[in-house]
Structures are given as C-alpha cells and as structure tokens.
Protein backbone atom coordinates (compact mmCIF):
# COMPACT_ATOMS: atom_id res chain seq x y z
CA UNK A 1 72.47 60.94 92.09
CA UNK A 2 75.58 63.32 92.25
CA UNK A 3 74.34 64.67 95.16
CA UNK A 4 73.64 60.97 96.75
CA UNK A 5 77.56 60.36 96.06
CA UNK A 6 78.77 63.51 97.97
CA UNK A 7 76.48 62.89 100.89
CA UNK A 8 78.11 59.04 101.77
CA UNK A 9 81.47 60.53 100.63
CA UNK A 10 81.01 62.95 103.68
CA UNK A 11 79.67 60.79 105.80
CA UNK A 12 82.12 58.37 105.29
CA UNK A 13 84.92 61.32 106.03
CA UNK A 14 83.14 62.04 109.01
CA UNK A 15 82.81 58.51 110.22
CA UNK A 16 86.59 58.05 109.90
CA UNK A 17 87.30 61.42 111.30
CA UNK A 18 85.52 60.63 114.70
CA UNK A 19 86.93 57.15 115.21
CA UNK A 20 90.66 59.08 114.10
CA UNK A 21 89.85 61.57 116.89
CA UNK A 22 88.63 58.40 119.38
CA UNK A 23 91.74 56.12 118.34
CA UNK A 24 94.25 59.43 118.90
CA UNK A 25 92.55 60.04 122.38
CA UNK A 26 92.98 56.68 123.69
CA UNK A 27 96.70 56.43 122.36
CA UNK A 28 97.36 59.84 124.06
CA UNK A 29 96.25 58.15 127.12
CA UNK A 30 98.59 54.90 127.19
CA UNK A 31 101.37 56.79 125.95
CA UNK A 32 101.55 59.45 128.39
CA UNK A 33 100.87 57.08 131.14
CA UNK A 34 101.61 53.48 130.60
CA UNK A 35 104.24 53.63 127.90
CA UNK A 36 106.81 54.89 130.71
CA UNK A 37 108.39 57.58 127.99
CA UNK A 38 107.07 60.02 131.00
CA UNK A 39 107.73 60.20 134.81
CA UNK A 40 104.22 60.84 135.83
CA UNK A 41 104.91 62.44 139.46
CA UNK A 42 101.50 62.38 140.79
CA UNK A 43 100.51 58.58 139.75
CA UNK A 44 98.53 57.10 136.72
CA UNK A 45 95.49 58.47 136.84
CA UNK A 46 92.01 56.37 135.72
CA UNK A 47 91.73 56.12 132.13
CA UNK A 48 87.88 56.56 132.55
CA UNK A 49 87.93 60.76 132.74
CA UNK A 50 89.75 60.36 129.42
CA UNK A 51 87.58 58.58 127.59
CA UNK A 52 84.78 60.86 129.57
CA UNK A 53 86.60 63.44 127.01
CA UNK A 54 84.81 61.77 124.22
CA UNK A 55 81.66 63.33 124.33
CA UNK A 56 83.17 66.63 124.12
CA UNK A 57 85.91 65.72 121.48
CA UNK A 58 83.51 64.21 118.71
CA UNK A 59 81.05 67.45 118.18
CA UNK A 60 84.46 69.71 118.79
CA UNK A 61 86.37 67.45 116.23
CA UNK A 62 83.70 67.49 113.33
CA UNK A 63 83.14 71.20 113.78
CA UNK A 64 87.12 71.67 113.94
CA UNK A 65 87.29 70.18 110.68
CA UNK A 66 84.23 71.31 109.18
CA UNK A 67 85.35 75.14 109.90
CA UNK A 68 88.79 74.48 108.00
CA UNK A 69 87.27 73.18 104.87
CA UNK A 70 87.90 69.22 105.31
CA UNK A 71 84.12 68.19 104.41
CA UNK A 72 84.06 70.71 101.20
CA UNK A 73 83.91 69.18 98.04
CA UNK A 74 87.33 69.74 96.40
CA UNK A 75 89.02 68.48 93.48
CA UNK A 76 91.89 70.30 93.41
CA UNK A 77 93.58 69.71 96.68
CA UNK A 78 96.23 67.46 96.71
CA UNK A 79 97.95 65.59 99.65
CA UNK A 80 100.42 67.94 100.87
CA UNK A 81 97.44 70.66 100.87
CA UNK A 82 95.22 68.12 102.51
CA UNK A 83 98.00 67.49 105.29
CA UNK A 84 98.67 70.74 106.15
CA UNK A 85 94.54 71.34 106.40
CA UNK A 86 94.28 68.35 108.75
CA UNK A 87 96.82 70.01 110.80
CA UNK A 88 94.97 73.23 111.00
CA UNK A 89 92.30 70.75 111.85
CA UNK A 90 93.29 69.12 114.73
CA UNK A 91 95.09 72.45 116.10
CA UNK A 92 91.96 74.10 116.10
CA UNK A 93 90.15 70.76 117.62
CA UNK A 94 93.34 70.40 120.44
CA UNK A 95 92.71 74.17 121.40
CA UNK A 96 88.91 73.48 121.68
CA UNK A 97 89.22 70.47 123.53
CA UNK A 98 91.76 72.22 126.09
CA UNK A 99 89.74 74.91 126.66
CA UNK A 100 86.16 73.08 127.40
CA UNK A 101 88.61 70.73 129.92
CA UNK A 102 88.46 74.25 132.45
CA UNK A 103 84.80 73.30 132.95
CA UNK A 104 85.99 69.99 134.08
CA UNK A 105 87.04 71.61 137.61
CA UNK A 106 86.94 68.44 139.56
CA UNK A 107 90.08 66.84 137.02
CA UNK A 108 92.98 68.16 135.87
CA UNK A 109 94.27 66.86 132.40
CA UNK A 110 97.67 66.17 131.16
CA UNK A 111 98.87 68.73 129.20
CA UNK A 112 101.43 66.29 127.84
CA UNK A 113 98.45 63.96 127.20
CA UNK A 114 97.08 67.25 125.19
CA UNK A 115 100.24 66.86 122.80
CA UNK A 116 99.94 63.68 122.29
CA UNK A 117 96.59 63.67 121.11
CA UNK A 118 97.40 66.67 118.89
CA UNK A 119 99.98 64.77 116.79
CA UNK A 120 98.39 61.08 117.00
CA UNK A 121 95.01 63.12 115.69
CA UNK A 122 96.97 64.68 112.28
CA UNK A 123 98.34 61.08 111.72
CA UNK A 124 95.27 59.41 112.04
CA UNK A 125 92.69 61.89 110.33
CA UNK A 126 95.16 62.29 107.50
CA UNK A 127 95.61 58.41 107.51
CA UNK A 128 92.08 57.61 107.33
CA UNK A 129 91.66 60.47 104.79
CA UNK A 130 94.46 58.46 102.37
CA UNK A 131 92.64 55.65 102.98
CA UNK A 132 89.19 57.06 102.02
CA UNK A 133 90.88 58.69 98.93
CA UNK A 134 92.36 55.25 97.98
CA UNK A 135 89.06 52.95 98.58
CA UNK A 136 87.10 55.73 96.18
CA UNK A 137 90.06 55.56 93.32
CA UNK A 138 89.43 51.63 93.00
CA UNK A 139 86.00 52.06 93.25
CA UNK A 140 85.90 54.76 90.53
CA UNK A 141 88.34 52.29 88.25
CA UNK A 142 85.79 49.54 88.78
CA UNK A 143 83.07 52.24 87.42
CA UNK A 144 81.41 53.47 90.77
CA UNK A 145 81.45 56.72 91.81
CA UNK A 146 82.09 57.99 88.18
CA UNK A 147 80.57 61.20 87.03
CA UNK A 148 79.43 61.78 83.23
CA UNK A 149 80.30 64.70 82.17
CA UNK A 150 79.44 66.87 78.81
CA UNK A 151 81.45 69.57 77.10
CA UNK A 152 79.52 72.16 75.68
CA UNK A 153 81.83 73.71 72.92
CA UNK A 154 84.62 72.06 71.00
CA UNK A 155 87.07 74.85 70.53
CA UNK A 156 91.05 75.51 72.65
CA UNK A 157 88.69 75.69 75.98
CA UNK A 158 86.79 73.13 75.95
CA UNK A 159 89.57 70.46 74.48
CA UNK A 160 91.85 72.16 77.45
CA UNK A 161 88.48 70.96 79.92
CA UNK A 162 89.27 67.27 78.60
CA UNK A 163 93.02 66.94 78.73
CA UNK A 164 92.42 68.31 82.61
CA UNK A 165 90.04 66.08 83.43
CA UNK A 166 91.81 63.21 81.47
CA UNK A 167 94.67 64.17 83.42
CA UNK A 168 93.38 63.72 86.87
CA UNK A 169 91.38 59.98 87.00
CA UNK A 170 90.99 60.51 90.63
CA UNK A 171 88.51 63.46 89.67
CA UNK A 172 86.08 60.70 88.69
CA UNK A 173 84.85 62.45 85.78
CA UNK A 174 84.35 61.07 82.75
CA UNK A 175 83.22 62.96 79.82
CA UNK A 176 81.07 61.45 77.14
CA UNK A 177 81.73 63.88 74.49
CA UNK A 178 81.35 67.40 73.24
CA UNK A 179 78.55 69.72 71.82
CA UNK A 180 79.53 72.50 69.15
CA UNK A 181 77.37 74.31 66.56
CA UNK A 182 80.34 74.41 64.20
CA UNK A 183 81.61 71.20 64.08
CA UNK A 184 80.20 67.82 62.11
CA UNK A 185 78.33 65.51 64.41
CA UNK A 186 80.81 62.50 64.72
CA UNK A 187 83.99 64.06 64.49
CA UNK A 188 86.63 63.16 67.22
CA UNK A 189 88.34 65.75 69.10
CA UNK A 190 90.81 64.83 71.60
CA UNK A 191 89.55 61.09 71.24
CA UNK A 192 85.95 62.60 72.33
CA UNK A 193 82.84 62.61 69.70
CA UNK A 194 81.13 65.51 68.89
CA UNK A 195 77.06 64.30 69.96
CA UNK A 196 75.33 67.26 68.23
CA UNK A 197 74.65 71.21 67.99
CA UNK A 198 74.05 73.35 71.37
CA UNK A 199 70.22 72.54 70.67
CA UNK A 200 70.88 68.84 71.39
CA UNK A 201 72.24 69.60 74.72
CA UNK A 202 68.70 67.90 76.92
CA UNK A 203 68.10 64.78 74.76
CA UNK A 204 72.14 64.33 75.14
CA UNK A 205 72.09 64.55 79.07
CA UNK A 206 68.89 62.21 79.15
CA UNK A 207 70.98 59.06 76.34
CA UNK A 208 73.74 59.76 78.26
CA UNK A 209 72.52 60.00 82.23
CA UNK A 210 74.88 63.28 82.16
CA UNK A 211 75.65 64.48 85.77
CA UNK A 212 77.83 67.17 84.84
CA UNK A 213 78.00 70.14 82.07
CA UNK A 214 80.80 72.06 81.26
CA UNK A 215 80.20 75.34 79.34
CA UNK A 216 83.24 75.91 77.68
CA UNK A 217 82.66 78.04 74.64
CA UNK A 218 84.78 81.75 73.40
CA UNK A 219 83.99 84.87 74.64
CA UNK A 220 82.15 85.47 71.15
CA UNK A 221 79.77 82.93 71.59
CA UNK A 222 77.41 84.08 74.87
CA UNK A 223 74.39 83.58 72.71
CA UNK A 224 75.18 80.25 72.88
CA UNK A 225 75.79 80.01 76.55
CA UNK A 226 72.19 81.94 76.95
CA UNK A 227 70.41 79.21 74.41
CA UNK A 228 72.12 76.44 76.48
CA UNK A 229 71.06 77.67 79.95
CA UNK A 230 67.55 78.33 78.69
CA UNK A 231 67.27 74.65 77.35
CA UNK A 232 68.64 73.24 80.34
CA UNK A 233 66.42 75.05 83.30
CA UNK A 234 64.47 72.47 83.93
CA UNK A 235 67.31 69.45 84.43
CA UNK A 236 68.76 68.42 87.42
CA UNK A 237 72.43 68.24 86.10
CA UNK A 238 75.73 70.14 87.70
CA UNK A 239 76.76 72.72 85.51
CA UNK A 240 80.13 74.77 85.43
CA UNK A 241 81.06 77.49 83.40
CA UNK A 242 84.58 77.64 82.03
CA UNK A 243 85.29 81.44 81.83
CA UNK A 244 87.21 82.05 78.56
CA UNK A 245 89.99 83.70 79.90
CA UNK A 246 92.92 81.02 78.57
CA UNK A 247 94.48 84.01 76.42
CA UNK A 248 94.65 86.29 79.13
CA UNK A 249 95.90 83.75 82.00
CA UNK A 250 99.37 84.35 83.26
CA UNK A 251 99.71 82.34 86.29
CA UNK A 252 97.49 80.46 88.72
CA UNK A 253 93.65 81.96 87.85
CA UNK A 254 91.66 81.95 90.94
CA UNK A 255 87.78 83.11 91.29
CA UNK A 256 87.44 85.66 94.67
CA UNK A 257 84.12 86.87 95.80
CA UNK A 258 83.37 90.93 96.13
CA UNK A 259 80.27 90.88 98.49
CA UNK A 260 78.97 88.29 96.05
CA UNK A 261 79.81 89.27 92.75
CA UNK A 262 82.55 86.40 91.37
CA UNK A 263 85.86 87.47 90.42
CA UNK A 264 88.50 85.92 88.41
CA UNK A 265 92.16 86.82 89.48
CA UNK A 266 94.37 86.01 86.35
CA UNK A 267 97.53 86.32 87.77
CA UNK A 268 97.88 84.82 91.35
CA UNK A 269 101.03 83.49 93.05
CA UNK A 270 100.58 80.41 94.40
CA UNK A 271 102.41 81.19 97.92
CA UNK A 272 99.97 82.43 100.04
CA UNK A 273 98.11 81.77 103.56
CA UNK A 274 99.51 78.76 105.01
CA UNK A 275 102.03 78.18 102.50
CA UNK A 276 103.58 81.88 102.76
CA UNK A 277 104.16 81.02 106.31
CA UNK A 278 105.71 77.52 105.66
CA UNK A 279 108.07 78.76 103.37
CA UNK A 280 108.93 81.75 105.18
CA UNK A 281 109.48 79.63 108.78
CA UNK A 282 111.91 77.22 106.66
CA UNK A 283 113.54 79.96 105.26
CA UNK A 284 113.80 81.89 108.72
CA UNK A 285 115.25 78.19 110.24
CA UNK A 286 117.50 77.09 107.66
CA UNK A 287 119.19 80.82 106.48
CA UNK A 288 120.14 80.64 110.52
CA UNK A 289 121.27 77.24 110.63
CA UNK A 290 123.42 78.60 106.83
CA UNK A 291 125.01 81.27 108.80
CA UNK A 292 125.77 79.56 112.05
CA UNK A 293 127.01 76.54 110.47
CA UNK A 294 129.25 78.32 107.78
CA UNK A 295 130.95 81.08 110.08
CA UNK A 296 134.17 79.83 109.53
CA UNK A 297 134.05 79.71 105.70
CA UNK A 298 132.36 83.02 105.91
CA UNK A 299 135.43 84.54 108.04
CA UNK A 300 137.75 82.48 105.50
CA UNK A 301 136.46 83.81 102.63
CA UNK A 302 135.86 87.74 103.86
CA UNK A 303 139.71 87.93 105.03
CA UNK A 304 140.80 86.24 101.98
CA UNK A 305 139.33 89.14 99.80
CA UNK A 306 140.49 91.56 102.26
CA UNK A 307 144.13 90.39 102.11
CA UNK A 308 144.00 89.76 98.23
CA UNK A 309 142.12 92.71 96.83
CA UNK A 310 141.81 96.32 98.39
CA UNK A 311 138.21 97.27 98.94
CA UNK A 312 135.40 96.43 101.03
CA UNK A 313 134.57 92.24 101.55
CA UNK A 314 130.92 92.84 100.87
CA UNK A 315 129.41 94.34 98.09
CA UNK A 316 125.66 96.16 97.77
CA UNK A 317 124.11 95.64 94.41
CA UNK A 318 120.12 97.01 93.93
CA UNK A 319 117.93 94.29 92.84
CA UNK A 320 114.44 94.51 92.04
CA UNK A 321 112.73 91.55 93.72
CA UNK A 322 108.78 90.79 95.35
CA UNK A 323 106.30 92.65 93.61
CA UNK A 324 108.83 95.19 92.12
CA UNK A 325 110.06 96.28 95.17
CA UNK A 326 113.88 96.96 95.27
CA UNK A 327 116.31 95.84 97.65
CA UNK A 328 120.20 95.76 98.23
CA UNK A 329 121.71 92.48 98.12
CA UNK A 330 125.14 91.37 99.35
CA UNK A 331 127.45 89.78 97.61
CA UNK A 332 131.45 88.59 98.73
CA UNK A 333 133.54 91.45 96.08
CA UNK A 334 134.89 89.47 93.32
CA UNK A 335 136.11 92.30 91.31
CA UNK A 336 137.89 95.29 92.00
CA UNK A 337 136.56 97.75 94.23
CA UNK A 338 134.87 100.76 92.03
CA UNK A 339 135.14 98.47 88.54
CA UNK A 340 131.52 99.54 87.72
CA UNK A 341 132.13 103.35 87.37
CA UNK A 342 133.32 103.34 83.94
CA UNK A 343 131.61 100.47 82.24
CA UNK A 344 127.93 101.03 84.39
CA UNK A 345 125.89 97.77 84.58
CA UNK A 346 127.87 95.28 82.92
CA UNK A 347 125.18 91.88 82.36
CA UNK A 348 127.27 88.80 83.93
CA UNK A 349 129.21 86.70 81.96
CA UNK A 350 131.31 83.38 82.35
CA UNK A 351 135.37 84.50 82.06
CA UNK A 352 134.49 88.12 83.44
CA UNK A 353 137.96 89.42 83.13
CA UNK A 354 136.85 92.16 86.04
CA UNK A 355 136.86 89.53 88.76
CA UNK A 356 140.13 89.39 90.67
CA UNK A 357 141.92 85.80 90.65
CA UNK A 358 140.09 84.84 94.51
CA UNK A 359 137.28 86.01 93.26
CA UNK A 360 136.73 83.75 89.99
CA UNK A 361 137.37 80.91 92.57
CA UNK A 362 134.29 82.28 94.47
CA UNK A 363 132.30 82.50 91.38
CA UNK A 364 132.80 79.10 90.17
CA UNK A 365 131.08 77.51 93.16
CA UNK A 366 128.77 80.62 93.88
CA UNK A 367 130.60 80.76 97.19
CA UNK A 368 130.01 85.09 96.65
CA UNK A 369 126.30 84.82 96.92
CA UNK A 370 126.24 82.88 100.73
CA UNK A 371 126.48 86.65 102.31
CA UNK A 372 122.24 86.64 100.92
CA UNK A 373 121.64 84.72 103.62
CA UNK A 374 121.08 87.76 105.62
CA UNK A 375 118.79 88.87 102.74
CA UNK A 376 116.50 85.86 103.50
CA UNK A 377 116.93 86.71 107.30
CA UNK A 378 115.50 90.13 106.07
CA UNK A 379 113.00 89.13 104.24
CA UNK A 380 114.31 90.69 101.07
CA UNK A 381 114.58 86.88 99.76
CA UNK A 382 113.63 83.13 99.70
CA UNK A 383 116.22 80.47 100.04
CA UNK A 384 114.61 79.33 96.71
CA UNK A 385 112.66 81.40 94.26
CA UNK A 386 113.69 83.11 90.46
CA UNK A 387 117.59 84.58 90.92
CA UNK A 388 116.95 88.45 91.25
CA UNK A 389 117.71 91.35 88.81
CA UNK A 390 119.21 94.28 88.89
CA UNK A 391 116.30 97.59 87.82
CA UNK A 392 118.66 98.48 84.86
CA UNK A 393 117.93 95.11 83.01
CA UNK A 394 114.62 94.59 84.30
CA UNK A 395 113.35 97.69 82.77
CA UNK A 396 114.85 96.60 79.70
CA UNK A 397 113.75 92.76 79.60
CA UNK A 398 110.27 93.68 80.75
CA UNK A 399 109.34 94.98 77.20
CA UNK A 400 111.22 93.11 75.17
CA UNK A 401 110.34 89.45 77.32
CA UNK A 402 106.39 88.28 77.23
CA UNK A 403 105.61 87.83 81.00
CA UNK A 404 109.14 88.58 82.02
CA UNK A 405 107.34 90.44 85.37
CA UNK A 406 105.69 87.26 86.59
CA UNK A 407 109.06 86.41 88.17
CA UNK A 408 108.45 89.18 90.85
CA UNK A 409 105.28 87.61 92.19
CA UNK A 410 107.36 85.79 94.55
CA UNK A 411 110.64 86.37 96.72
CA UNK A 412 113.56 86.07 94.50
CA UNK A 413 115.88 83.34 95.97
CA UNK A 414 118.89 82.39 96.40
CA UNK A 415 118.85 79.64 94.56
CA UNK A 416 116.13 78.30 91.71
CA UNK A 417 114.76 75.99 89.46
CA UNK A 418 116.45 77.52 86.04
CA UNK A 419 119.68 77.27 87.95
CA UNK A 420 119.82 74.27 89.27
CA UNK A 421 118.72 72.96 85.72
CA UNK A 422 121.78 75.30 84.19
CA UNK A 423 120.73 78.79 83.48
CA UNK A 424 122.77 80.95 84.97
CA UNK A 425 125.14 83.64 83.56
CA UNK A 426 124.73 84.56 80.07
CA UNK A 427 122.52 81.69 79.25
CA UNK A 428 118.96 82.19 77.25
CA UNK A 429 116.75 84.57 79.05
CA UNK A 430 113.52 83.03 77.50
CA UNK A 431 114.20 79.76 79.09
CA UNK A 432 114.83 81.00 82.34
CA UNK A 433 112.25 82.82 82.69
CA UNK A 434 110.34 80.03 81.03
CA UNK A 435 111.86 77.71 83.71
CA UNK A 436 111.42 80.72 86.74
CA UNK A 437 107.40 80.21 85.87
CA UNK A 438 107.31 77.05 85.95
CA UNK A 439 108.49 76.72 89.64
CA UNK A 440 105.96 79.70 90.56
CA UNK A 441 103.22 77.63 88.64
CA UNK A 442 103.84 74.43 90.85
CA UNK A 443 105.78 75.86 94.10
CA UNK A 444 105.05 73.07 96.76
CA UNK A 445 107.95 72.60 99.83
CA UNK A 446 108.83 69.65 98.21
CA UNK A 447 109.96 71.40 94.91
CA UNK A 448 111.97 73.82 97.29
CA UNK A 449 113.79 70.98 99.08
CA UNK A 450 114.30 69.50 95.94
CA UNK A 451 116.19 72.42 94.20
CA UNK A 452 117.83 72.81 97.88
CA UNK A 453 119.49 69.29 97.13
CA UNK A 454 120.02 69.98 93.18
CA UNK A 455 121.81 73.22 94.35
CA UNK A 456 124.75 71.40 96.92
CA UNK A 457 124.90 68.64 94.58
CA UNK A 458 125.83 71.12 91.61
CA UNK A 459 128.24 72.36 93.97
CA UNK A 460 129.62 69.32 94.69
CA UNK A 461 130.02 68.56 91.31
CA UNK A 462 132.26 72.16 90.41
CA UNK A 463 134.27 71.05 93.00
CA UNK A 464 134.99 67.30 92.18
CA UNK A 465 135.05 68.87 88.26
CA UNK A 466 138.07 71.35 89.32
C-alpha cells in the first residue's frame, strides 16, 4: 500500500512537471515574439518548430529533474530547498534542451526564447509542485494518504520520534502507539499508548494495518532491536532505525555513505552545496554594494579618527573564525593607538574608558566594525554568522563553555542572531552562544535577510535613542 501511494505521488509530480515544461515552452514562444517586449529583426518565426521542441523537452525535462533529486521521496525538504532544486532543475533541462537544438540544423532558435523558457519553467514546476504539496495536505487531513506508524521503544528517542513527527502533519504519519519491554501496557506517553512488549510487535502491525516501524530503542538495548527484526522478516512494513546518538548530537546529524557502509556525521553545518554558494554570492554582492554605497561615511569617519586621535584609522585584531582558522579583522581605532600593550587582551565592555571620545560615538552604533566589509570581500567572513573571537578567549571559553566550538562551523559575520536579539558586549556568554547555535541549526537566506533588517533597524533605533 505504501508503496502504491509513492508510485501516484510520482506520477502525479511527473504529470505536472511535463505539462509545467509544455505551458513554459509555449509562453517562451508568445513572449519573445508576440508580446512586442522584443524587436525581433528577422520576423516572427512559425510557432510550429517550437512546439516541434516538445518531443525533445519532455524526456530531457523528466530526466533533468529526476537527476537532481525532484522524484525522491523526501520528507525533510522544505520550500525554499525545493525552489532552489527546481532551479537546478530546469538549468540542467534549459542546457539540455539548447544543446540537442544544434541537431536541428535546418532552424535556428531564439536564444532569448531559451531564457524565457528557463525562468517560466522554475515558476511553473515549482508552482505545480506547491500545488501538488497542497492537494496531498487536505487529502492527508481528510485521512488519505496517511501512514501508520509504530514506535518500537518508549524511552528520550523514541518520545523525540513522536514530537517530530507530531510536529510536521504534512509528513502524513501518524503513529498508533509505542512498544517497550519496560513499560505497563496502557500507559500514555506523549499522549501515545504503550500496545505491548517488543514480542507483540507482528500481531500489533496486523490490528493496526502498520505501514511504518520506527526502531527507536538505547544503545543498551540491541538485543531488542535483533528480537524485533527477527519477528518482523516476514512483513511487508517500512522500517527505520533511529540510531541512538541524541546524547552525542551537536548540530545537524546527517547519514553519508563510505562505499556502502552508512555513516552518521554528528556535527554538520548546515551551509553547504548550493546553499554555501547562495550565501557566499549575496555576501560577495551586497559587502560591494556596503562599500560602494558608504564611501563617503567611510572617508568621514577614517579622517575623523585621523584628525582626533594620533595613530593609524584601521586597526588589525586576530580572530579565530571558520573551522578554527585565524584571520585579521579590521576595525575603525576607537582607542588609543598602542592601549593594548600594558593591559594585553582586555574582553569588551560597555563604558570602555580606553576608547577616545570619537570613538565611543563609533561604538554606540557599531559604525567601527563597517571596515569588515573587506573581510567578507575576503572571505574571512559572512555578512551574517556568530560575531568572531579573538584566540586568547576562545582558548579559554572552549573548556569552560559546552559546545562553545560549534560557533566556528560557519563564517563568523558581521552581524548575528545573538546580536540583533541583544548580546553583545559583556552580556551572558551561555546565551549567545546558545543563540549563535540556534541560527547555525536553522540558517536559511531568509533568517540572514532577516537579521540583515533587525541589524539597521537596531541602528536606527541608537540613533533616534541618542
């Protein structure tokens, strides 16, 4: 039955996906050429050796989006992922379909036409896809489509299995309850019943047409595991083992593959692939549009420090930043040149009395950290990501803060998510780094633009404050 469901949903993707593909062709074709956004120079040509494209966009199209992962059965991929996989899609599918046009020698094609159909195919695959999604979550609130699902093992994992699942309705899961060797039969855990002992586990998935089972019980109890894969051999049911690994999991878990042998990364950053190179092109874009559009204050602000304090304007600082790797950021001086060499590292505080009179102004509305956007020019930093540290504290907070190191999975930024929310300075280090995972745990670009916005409105607020 499972299996039944997966095989219509995919059909029903692929359906959509080749009428997306014929829908974006034919717009390509009346936009370039009949919508008159276009001087075409040599006439409008028939529409007939466009739609002649059809039989060699449909198998190109399907296998386009077959080979980036659209037809796999995924839970976990949410829309933004899904976007940016239909436009890996249809890339691949417009580069296909350009190249098999050379055998075409008796037409040429628009290449215009070409870019049309490129972005009329990611809004209409990804449209059709929402649409999909949408007609299955009704369908699964009116009971179709719903899996049954049964938790073997009552314990931290496998309640952690049910909140998840709880969590996510458009999963379509539903368990039906739990079985555990040490619990009563009838107890509720996590508003679930426990149905029986681990021997119970085949009359349970017969009373209770179970499609899925989740083995979700300690490290300790493998014998268990072995006695409930034994007992099931002969059933046709989906089963997935939950590794228990909560206790050691740090950040996003993922399971890799070494020439077949599965294995589970504990501590993964989420920025990588596709996303490293989205947040590194907006970061590249908008650091140049910072430093173009912010000359003057930049030139303001350098010969203001040069006329009020003696010294260099810019200051070099080590910080310890991706993967432990140290860099030299840049900073407008705020204090007097040399005020380090008796003290030594000195950890920030609000009312430093070190700062020169300019440069308190600067610190109020972080105006001294805009020279880092040549650091994210570099590649030293992210416009957004955990502030970075300088060695001397990190070697000290490492050992004395659980998971303090997690922060240096990603760029440190120049903004971030504890700031924005008010730890800065000499605030609690537990909660910022608290805060700092939380924004590695569930980086998207929208969380970026959002602290982006959170950041100038701060600003904006200093300033209307003073």
């Amino acid at each position: 039955m499972l299996k039944e469901r997966r095989l219509w949903l995919v059909l029903a993707l692929a359906a959509g996906d080749a009428l997306a593909g014929a829908v974006a062709l034919i717009a390509a074709y009346f936009v370039r050429f009949r919508a008159d956004m276009i001087p075409a120079p040599l006439g409008i040509p028939p529409m007939e050796p466009y739609l002649a494209l059809l039989t060699l966009l449909l198998p190109l199209h399907a296998l386009s989006l077959r080979a980036v992962g659209l037809y796999e059965y995924r839970h976990e991929r949410t829309k933004a992922d899904e976007a940016f996989v239909v436009i890996q899609g249809a890339t691949l599918a417009t580069l296909l379909l350009v190249a098999g046009t050379f055998f075409f020698r008796n037409f040429s094609y628009s290449r215009w036409f070409m870019l049309f159909f490129w972005g009329f195919d990611v809004v209409a695959v990804f449209g059709v896809r929402l649409a999909i999604r949408d007609v299955v979550r009704a369908l699964r609130r009116h009971g179709r489509f719903v899996r049954r699902a049964l938790v073997v093992g009552a314990g931290e994992l496998g309640q952690e299995v049910v909140r998840r699942l709880r969590g996510h309705p458009e999963f379509g899961v539903r368990v039906v309850g739990y079985l555990d060797d040490r619990i009563p039969i009838g107890e509720r855990i996590e508003g679930k019943e426990i149905l029986g002992g681990c021997e119970a586990v085949t009359r349970v998935l017969a009373d209770y047409r179970v499609d899925q089972l989740f083995l979700a019980l300690p490290l300790e109890a493998h014998h268990e595991v072995l006695k409930v894969l034994n007992a099931i051999e002969g059933e046709l049911v989906d089963v997935k083992m939950v590794p228990d690994v909560l206790q050691f999991v740090t950040l996003r878990a993922a399971v890799e593959e070494l020439e077949g042998l599965p294995v589970i990364s504990l501590a993964q950053s989420p920025i990588t692939g596709w996303a490293r190179l989205l947040k590194r092109g907006s970061d590249l874009v908008l650091a140049t549009l910072g430093l173009v559009v912010l000359s003057p204050v930049l030139g303001a602000i350098a010969l203001a420090i040069r006329l009020t304090s003696p010294g260099p304007v810019l200051y070099r600082q080590e910080r310890t930043g991706l993967d432990g790797r140290t860099f030299d950021i840049l900073k407008f001086r705020t204090m007097p040149a040399g005020a380090e060499e008796e003290t030594g590292p000195v950890w920030a505080r609000r009312g430093d009395r070190r700062a020169t009179g300019f440069g308190r102004r600067l610190r109020r509305f972080s105006l001294d950290e805009l020279p880092q956007l040549w650091n994210v020019l570099a590649g030293d930093m992210s416009l957004v990501g955990p502030r970075p540290e300088r060695p001397f504290f990190v070697h000290q907070f490492k050992t004395r803060i659980p998971q303090y190191m997690l922060r240096h999975k990603v760029k440190a930024g120049l903004t971030g998510w504890a700031q924005v929310n008010g730890l800065r300075g000499d605030t609690s280090l537990e909660k910022r780094i608290e805060y700092d995972l939380y924004y590695i745990q569930n980086w998207s670009l929208a969380l970026d633009v959002k602290i982006m916005i959170l950041t100038l409105y701060r600003a904006w607020q200093h300033r209307h404050l003073g």
